[in-house]
N, C-alpha and C. Protein backbone atom coordinates (compact mmCIF):
# COMPACT_ATOMS: atom_id res chain seq x y z
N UNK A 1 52.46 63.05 99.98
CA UNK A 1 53.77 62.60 100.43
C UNK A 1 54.50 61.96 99.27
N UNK A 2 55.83 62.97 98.72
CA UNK A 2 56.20 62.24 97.57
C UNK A 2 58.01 61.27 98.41
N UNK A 3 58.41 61.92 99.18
CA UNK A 3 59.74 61.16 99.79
C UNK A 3 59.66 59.68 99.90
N UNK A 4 59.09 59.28 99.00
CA UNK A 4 59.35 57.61 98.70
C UNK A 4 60.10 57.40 97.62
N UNK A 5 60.63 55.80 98.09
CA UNK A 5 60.86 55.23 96.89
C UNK A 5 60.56 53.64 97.10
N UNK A 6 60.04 53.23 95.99
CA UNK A 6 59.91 51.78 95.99
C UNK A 6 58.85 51.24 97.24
N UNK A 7 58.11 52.32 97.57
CA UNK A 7 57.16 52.38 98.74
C UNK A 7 57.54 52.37 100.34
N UNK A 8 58.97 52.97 100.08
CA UNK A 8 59.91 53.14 101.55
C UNK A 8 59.69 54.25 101.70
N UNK A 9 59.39 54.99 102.62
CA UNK A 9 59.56 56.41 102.93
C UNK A 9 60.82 57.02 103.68
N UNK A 10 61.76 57.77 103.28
CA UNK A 10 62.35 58.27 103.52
C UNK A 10 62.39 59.58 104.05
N UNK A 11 63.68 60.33 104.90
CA UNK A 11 63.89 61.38 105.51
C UNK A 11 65.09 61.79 105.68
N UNK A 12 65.59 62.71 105.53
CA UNK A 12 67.54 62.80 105.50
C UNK A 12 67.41 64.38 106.08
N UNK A 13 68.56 64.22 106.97
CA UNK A 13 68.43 65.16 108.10
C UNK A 13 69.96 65.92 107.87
N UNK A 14 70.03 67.22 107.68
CA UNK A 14 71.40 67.46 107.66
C UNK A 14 71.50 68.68 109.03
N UNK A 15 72.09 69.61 109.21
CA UNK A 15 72.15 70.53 109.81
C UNK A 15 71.74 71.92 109.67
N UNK A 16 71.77 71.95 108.48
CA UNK A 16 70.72 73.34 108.04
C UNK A 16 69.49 72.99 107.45
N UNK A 17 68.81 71.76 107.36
CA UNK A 17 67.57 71.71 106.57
C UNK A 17 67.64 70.32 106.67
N UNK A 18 66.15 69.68 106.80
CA UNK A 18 65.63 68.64 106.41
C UNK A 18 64.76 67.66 104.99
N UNK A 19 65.22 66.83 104.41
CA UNK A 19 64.96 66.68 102.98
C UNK A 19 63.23 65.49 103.64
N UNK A 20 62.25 66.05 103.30
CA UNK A 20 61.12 65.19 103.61
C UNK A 20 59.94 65.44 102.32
N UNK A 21 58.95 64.92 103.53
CA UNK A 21 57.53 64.65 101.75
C UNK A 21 57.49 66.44 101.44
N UNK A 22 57.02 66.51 100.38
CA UNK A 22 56.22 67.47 100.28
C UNK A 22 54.38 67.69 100.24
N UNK A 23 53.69 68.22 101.02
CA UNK A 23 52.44 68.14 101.07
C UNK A 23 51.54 68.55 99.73
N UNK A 24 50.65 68.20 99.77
CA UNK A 24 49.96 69.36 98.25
C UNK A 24 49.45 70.09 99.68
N UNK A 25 49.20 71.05 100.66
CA UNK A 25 49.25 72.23 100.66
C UNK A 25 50.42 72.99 100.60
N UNK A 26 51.62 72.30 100.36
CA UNK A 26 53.23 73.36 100.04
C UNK A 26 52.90 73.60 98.56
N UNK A 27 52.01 72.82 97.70
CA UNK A 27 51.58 73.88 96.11
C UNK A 27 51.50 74.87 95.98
N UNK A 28 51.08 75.81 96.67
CA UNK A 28 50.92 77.14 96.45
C UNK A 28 52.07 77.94 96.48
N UNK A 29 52.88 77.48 97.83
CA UNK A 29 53.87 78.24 97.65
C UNK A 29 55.17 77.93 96.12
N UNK A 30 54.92 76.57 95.93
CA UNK A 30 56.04 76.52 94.65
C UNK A 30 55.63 77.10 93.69
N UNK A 31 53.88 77.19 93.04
CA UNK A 31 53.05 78.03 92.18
C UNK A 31 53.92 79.63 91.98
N UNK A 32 53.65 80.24 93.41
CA UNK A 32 54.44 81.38 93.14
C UNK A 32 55.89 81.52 93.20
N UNK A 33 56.71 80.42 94.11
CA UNK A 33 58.19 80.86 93.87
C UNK A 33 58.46 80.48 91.96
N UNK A 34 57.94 79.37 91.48
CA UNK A 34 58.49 79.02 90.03
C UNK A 34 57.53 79.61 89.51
N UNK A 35 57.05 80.61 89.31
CA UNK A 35 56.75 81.76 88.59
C UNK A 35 57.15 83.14 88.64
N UNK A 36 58.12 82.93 89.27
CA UNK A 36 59.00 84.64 89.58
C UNK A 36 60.16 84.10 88.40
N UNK A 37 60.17 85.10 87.62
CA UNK A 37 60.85 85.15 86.48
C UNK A 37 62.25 85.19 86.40
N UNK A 38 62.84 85.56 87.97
CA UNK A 38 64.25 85.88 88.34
C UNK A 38 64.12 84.24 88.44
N UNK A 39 63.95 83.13 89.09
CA UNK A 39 63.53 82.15 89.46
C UNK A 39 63.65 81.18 88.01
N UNK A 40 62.46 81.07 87.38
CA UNK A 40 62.45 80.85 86.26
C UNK A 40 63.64 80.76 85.14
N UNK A 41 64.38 82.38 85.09
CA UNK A 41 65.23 82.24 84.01
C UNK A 41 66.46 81.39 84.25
N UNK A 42 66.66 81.08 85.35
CA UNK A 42 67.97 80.12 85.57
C UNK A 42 67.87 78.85 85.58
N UNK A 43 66.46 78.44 85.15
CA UNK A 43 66.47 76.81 85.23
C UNK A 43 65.96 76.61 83.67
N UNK A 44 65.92 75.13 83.30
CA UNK A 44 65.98 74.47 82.06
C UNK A 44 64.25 74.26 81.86
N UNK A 45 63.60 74.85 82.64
CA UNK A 45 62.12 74.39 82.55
C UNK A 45 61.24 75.90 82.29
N UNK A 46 59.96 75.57 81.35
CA UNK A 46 59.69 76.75 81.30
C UNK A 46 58.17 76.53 82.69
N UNK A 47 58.57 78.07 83.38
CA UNK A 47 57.77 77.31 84.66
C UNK A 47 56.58 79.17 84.32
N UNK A 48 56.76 79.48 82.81
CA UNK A 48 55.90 81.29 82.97
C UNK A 48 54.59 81.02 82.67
N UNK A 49 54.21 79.65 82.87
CA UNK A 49 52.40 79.50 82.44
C UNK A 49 52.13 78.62 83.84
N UNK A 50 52.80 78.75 85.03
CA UNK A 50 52.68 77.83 86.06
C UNK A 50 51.50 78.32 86.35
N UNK A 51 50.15 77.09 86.84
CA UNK A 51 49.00 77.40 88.06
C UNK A 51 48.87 76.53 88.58
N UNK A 52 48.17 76.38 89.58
CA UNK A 52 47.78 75.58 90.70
C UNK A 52 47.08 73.87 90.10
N UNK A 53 46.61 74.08 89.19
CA UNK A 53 46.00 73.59 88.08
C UNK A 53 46.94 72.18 87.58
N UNK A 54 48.42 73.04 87.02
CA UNK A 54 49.32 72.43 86.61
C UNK A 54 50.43 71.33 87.86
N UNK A 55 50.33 72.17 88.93
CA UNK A 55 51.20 71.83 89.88
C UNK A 55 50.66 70.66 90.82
N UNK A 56 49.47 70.65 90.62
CA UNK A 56 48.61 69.79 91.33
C UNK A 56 48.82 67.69 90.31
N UNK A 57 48.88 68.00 88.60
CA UNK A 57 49.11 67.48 88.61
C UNK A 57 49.81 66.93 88.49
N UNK A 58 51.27 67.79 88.34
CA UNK A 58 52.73 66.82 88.79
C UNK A 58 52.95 66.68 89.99
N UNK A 59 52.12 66.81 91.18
CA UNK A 59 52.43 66.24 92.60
C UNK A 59 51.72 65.00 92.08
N UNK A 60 50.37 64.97 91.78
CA UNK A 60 49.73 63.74 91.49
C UNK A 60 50.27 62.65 90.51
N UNK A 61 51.13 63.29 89.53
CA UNK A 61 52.12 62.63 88.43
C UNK A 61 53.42 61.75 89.34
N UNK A 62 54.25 62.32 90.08
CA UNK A 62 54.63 62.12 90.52
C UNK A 62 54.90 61.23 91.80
N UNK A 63 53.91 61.41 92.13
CA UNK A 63 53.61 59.66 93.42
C UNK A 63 53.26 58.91 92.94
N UNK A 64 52.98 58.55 91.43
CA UNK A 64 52.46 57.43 90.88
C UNK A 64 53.84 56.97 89.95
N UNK A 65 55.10 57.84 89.79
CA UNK A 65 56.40 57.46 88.90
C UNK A 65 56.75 56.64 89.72
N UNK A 66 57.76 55.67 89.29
CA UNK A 66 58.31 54.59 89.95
C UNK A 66 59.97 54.63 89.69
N UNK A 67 60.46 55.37 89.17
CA UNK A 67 61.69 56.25 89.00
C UNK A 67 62.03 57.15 89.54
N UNK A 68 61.43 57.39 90.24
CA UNK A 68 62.17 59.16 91.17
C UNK A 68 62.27 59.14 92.26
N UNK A 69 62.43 60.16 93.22
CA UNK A 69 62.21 60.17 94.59
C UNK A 69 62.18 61.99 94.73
N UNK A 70 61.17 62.66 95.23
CA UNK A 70 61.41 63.88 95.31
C UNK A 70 61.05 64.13 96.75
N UNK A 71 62.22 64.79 97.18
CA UNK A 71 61.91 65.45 98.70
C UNK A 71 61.98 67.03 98.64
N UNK A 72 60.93 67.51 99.93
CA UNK A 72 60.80 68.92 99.91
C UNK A 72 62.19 69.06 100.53
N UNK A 73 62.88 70.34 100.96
CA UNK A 73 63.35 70.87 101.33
C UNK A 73 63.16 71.66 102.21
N UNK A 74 63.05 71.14 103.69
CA UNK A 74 62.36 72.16 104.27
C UNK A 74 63.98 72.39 105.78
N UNK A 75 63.18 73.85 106.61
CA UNK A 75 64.09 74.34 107.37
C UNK A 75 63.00 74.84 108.59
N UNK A 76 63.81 75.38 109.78
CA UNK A 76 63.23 75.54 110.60
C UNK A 76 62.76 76.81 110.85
N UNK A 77 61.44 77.26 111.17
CA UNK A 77 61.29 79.07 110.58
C UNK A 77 59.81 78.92 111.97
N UNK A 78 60.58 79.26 112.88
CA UNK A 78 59.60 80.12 113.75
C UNK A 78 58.98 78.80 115.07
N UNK A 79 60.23 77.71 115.01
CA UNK A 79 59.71 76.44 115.77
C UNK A 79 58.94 75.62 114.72
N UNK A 80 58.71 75.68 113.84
CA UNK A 80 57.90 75.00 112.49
C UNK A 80 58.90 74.98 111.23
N UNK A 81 59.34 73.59 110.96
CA UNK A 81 59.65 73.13 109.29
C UNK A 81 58.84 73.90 108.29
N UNK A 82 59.55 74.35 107.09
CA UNK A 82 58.96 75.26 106.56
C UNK A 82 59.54 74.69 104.99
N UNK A 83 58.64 73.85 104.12
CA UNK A 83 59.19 73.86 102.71
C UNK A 83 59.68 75.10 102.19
N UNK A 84 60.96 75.04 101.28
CA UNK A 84 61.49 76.16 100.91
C UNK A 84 62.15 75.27 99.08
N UNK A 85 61.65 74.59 98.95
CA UNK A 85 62.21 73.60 97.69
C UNK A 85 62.26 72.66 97.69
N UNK A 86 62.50 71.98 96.38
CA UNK A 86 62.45 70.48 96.56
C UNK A 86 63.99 70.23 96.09
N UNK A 87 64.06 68.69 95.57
CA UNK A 87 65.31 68.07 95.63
C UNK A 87 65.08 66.92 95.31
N UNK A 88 66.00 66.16 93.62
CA UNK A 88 65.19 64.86 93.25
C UNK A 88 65.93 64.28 92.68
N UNK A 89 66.13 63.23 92.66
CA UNK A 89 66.47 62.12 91.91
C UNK A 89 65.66 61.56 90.61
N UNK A 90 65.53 61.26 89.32
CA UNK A 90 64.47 60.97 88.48
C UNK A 90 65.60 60.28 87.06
N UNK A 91 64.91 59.40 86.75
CA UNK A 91 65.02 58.61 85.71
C UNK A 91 66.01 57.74 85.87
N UNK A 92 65.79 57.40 87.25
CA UNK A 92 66.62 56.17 87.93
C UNK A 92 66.56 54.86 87.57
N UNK A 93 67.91 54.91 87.01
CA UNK A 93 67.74 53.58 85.91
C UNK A 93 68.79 52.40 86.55
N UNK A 94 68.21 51.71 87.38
CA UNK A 94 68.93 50.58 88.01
C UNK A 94 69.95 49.36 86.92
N UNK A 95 69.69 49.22 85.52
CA UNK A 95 70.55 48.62 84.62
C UNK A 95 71.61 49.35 84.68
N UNK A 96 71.87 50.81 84.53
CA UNK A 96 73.16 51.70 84.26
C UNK A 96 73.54 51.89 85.84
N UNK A 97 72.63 51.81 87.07
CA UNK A 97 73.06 52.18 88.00
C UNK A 97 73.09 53.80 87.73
N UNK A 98 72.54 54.90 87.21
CA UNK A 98 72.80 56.28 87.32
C UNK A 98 71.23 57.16 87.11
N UNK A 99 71.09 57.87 87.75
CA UNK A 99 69.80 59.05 87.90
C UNK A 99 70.28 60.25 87.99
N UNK A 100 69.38 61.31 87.18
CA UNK A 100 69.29 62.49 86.97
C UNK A 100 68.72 62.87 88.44
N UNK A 101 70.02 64.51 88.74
CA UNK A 101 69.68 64.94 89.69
C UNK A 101 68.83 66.44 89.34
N UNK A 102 68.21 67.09 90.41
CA UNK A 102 67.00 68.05 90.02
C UNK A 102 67.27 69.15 91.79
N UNK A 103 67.60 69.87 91.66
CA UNK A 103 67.55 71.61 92.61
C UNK A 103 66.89 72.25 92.69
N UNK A 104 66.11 72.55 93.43
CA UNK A 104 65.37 74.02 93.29
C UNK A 104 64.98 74.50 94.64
N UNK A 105 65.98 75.75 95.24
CA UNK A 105 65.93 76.15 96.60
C UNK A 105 65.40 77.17 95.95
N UNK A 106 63.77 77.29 96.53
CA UNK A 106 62.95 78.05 95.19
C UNK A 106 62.33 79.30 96.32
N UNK A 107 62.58 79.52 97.72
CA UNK A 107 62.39 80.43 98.65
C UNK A 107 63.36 81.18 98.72
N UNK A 108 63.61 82.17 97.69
CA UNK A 108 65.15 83.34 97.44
C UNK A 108 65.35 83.84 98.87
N UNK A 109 64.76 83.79 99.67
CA UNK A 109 65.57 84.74 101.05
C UNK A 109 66.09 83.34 102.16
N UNK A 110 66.27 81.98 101.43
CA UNK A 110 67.21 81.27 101.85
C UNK A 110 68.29 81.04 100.44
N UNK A 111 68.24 81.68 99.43
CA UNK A 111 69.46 81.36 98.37
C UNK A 111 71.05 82.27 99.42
N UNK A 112 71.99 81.05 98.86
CA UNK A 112 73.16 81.72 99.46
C UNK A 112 73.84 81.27 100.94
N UNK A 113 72.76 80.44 101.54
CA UNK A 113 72.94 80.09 103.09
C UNK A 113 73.58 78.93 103.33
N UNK A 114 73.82 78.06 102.22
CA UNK A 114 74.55 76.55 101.98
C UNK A 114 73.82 75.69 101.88
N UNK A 115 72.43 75.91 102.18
CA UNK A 115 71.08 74.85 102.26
C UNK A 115 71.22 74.13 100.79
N UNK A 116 71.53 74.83 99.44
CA UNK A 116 71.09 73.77 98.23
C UNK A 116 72.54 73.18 98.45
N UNK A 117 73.84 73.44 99.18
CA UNK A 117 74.75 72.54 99.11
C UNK A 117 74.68 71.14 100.18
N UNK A 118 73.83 71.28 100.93
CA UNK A 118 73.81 70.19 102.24
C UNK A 118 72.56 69.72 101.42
N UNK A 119 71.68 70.21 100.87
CA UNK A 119 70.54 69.24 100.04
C UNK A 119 70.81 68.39 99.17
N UNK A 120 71.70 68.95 98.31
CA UNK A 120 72.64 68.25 97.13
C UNK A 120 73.39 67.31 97.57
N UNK A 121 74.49 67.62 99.27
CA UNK A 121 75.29 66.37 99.30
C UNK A 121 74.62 65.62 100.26
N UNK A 122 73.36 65.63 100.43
CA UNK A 122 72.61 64.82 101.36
C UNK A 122 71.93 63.76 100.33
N UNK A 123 71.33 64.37 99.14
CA UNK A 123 70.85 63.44 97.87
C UNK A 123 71.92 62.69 96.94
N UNK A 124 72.78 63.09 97.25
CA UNK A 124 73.57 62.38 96.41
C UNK A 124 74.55 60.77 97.46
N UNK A 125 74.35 61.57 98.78
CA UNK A 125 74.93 60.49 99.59
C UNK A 125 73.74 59.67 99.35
N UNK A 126 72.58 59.98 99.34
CA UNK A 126 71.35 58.73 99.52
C UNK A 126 71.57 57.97 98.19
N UNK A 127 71.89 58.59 97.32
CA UNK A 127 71.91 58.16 95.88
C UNK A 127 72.55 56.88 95.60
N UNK A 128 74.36 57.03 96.59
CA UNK A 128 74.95 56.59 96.39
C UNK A 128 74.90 54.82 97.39
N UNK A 129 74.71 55.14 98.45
CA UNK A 129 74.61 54.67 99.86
C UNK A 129 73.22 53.86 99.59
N UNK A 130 72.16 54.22 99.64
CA UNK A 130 70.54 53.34 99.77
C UNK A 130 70.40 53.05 98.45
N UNK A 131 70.38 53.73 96.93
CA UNK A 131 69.86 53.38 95.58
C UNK A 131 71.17 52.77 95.22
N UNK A 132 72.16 52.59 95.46
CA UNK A 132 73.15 52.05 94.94
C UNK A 132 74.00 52.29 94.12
N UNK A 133 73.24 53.69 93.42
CA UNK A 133 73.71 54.03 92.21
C UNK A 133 75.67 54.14 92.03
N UNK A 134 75.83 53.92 90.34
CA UNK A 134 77.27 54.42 90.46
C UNK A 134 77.36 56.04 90.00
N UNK A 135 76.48 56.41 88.88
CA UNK A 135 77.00 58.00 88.57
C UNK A 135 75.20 58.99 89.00
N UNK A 136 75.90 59.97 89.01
CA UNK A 136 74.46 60.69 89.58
C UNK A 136 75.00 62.24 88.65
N UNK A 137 73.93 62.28 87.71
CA UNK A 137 74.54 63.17 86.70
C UNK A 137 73.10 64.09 86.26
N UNK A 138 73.41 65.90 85.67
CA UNK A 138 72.50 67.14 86.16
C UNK A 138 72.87 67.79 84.73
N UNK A 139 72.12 68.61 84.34
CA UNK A 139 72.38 69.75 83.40
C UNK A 139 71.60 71.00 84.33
N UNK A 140 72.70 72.34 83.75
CA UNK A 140 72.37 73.46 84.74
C UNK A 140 72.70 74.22 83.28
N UNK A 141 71.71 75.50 83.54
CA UNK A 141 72.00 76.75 82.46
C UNK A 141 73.25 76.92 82.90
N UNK A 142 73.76 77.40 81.92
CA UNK A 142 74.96 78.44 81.84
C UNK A 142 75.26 79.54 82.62
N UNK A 143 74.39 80.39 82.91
CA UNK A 143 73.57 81.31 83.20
C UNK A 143 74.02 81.27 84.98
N UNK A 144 73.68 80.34 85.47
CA UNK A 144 73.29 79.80 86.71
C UNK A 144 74.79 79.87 87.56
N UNK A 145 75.56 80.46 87.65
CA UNK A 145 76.84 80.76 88.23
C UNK A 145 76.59 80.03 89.62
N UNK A 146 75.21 80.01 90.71
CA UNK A 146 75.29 79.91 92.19
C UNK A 146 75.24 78.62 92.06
N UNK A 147 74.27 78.22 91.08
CA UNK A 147 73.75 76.37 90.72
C UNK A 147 75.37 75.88 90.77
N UNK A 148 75.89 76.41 90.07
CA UNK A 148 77.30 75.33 89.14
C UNK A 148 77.93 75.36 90.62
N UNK A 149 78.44 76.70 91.38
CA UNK A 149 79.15 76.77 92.51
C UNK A 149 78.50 75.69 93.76
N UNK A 150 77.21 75.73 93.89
CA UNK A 150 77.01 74.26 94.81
C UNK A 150 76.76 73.27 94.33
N UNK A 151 77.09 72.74 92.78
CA UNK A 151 77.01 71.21 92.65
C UNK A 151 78.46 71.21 92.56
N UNK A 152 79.50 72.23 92.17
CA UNK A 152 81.01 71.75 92.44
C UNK A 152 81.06 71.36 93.83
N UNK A 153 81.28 72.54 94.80
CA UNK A 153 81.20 71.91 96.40
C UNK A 153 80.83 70.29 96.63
N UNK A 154 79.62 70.01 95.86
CA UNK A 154 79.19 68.63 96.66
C UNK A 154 79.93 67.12 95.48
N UNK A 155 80.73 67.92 94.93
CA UNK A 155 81.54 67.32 94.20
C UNK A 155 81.36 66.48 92.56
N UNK A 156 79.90 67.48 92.30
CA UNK A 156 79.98 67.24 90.26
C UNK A 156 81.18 67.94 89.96
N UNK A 157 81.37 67.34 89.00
CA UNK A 157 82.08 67.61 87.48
C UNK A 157 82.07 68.05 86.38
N UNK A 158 81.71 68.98 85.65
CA UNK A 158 81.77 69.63 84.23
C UNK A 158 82.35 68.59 83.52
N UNK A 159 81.37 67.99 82.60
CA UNK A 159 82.18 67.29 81.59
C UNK A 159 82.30 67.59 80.43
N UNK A 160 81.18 68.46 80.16
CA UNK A 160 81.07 68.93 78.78
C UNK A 160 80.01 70.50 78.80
N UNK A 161 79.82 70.98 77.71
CA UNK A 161 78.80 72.14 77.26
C UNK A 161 77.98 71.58 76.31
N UNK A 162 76.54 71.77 76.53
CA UNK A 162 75.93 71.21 75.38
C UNK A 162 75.15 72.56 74.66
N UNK A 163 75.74 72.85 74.09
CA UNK A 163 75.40 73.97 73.62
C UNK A 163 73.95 74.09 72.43
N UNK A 164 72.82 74.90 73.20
CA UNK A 164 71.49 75.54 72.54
C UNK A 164 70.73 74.23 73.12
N UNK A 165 71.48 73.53 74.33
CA UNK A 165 70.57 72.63 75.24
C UNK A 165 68.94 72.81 75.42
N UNK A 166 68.78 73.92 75.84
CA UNK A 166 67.35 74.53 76.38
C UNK A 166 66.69 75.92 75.53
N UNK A 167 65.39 75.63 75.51
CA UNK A 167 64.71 77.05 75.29
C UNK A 167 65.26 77.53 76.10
N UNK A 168 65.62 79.34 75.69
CA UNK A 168 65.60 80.79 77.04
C UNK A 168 64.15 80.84 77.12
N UNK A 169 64.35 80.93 78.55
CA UNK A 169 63.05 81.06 78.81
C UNK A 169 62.06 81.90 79.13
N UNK A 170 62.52 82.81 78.14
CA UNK A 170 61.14 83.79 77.52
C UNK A 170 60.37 83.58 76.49
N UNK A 171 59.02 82.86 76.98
CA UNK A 171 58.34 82.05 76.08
C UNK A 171 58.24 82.71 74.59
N UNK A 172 58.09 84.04 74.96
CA UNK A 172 58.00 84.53 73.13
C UNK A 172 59.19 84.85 72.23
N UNK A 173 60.54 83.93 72.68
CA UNK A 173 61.82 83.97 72.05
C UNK A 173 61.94 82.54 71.67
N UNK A 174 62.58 82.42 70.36
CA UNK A 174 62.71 81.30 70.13
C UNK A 174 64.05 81.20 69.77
N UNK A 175 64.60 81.33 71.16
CA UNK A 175 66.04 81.46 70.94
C UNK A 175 66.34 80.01 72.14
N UNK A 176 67.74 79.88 71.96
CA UNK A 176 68.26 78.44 73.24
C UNK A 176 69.27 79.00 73.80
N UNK A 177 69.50 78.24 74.85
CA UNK A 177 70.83 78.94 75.60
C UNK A 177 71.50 77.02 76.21
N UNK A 178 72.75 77.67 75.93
CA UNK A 178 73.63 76.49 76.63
C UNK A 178 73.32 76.02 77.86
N UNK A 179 73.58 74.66 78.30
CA UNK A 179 73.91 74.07 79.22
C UNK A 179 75.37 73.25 79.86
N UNK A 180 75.45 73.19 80.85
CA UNK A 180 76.68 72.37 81.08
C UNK A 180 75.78 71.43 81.73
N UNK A 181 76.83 69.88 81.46
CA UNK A 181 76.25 68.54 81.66
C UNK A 181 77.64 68.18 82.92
N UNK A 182 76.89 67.69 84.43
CA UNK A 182 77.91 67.95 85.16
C UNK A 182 77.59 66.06 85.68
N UNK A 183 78.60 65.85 86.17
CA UNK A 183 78.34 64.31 86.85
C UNK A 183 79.29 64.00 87.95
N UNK A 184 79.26 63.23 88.88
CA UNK A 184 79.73 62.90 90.41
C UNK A 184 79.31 60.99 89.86
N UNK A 185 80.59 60.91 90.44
CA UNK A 185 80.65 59.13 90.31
C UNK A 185 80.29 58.48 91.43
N UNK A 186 80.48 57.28 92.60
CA UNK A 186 80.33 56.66 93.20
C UNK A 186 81.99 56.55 93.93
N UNK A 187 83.12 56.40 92.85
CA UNK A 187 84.48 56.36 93.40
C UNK A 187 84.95 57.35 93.84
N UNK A 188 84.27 58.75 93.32
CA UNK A 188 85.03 59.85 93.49
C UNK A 188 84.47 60.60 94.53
N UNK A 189 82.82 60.07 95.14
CA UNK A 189 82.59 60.48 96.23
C UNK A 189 83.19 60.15 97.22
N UNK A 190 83.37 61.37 98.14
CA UNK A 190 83.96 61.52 99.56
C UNK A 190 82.55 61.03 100.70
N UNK A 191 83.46 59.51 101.41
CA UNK A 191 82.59 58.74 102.50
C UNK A 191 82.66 59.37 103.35
């Protein structure tokens, strides 16, 4: 169960999907969604040496950070909640008031349905509302046209390009590809 923070457990309920813990038996399934290469090439992480191995210990890494909060993403599939991604807050820095936000609706036959946009403005209302925060700020490939289209909706900002941001992530290229650095304030969110 990682949906804590500060040893509160949390749950945020929207209408297409529920943001809760994630189990280590939902490992397997993220093992294989962040190792599908369609998957993979649109995010800033290289996920083409993922195993069970690895994933096991950033669930275990991760309930022991005291900076983050990661919730699964789950939906309703057959009378049963069904993880389909996670959704995170991390390097929540209470002096600046601002944390890095983190996406990954990583079950492709829910991409497209509005779920990473009600996940996004469900984490960012918590962000704003329970952590206090004032800015809640993301880097997304270039690449990533659907990413950029639901963090505009939930109301980031493009502030800049940081260009040769990230390895491409074909491990045997040693090439980079741009990022855009996007951010959502506290004033400019809609209550």
């Amino acid at each position: 169960m990682i949906a804590r923070y500060k040893g509160k457990k949390y749950e945020l309920k929207g209408k297409k999907c529920i943001l809760a813990d994630i189990k280590e038996s939902d490992l397997p399934n993220f093992t294989e969604w962040f190792s599908d290469p369609e998957f993979y090439e649109l995010m800033a992480t290289d996920f083409s040496n993922l195993d069970m191995k690895k994933e096991k210990k950033w669930f275990g890494d991760t309930k022991k950070e005291k900076d983050i909060v990661t919730f699964g993403i789950q939906v309703k599939e057959k009378g049963k909640n069904k993880v389909i991604g996670s959704v995170s807050l991390k390097n929540i820095d209470h002096f600046n008031d601002k944390a890095l936000f983190g996406l990954a609706v990583a079950d492709k036959k829910y991409w497209g349905k509005g779920i990473g946009t009600e996940a996004t403005k469900l984490v960012v209302d918590f962000g704003f509302k329970v952590l206090k925060l004032n800015s809640i700020y993301l880097f997304v490939h270039y690449k990533n046209k659907a990413a950029q289209k639901v963090y505009e909706k939930a109301g980031f900002k493009k502030e800049g390009l940081l260009r040769e941001h990230v390895r491409h992530n074909i491990p045997s290229k040693k090439e980079f590809d741009d990022a855009y650095y996007m951010n959502i304030l506290k004033k400019d969110w809609k209550k």
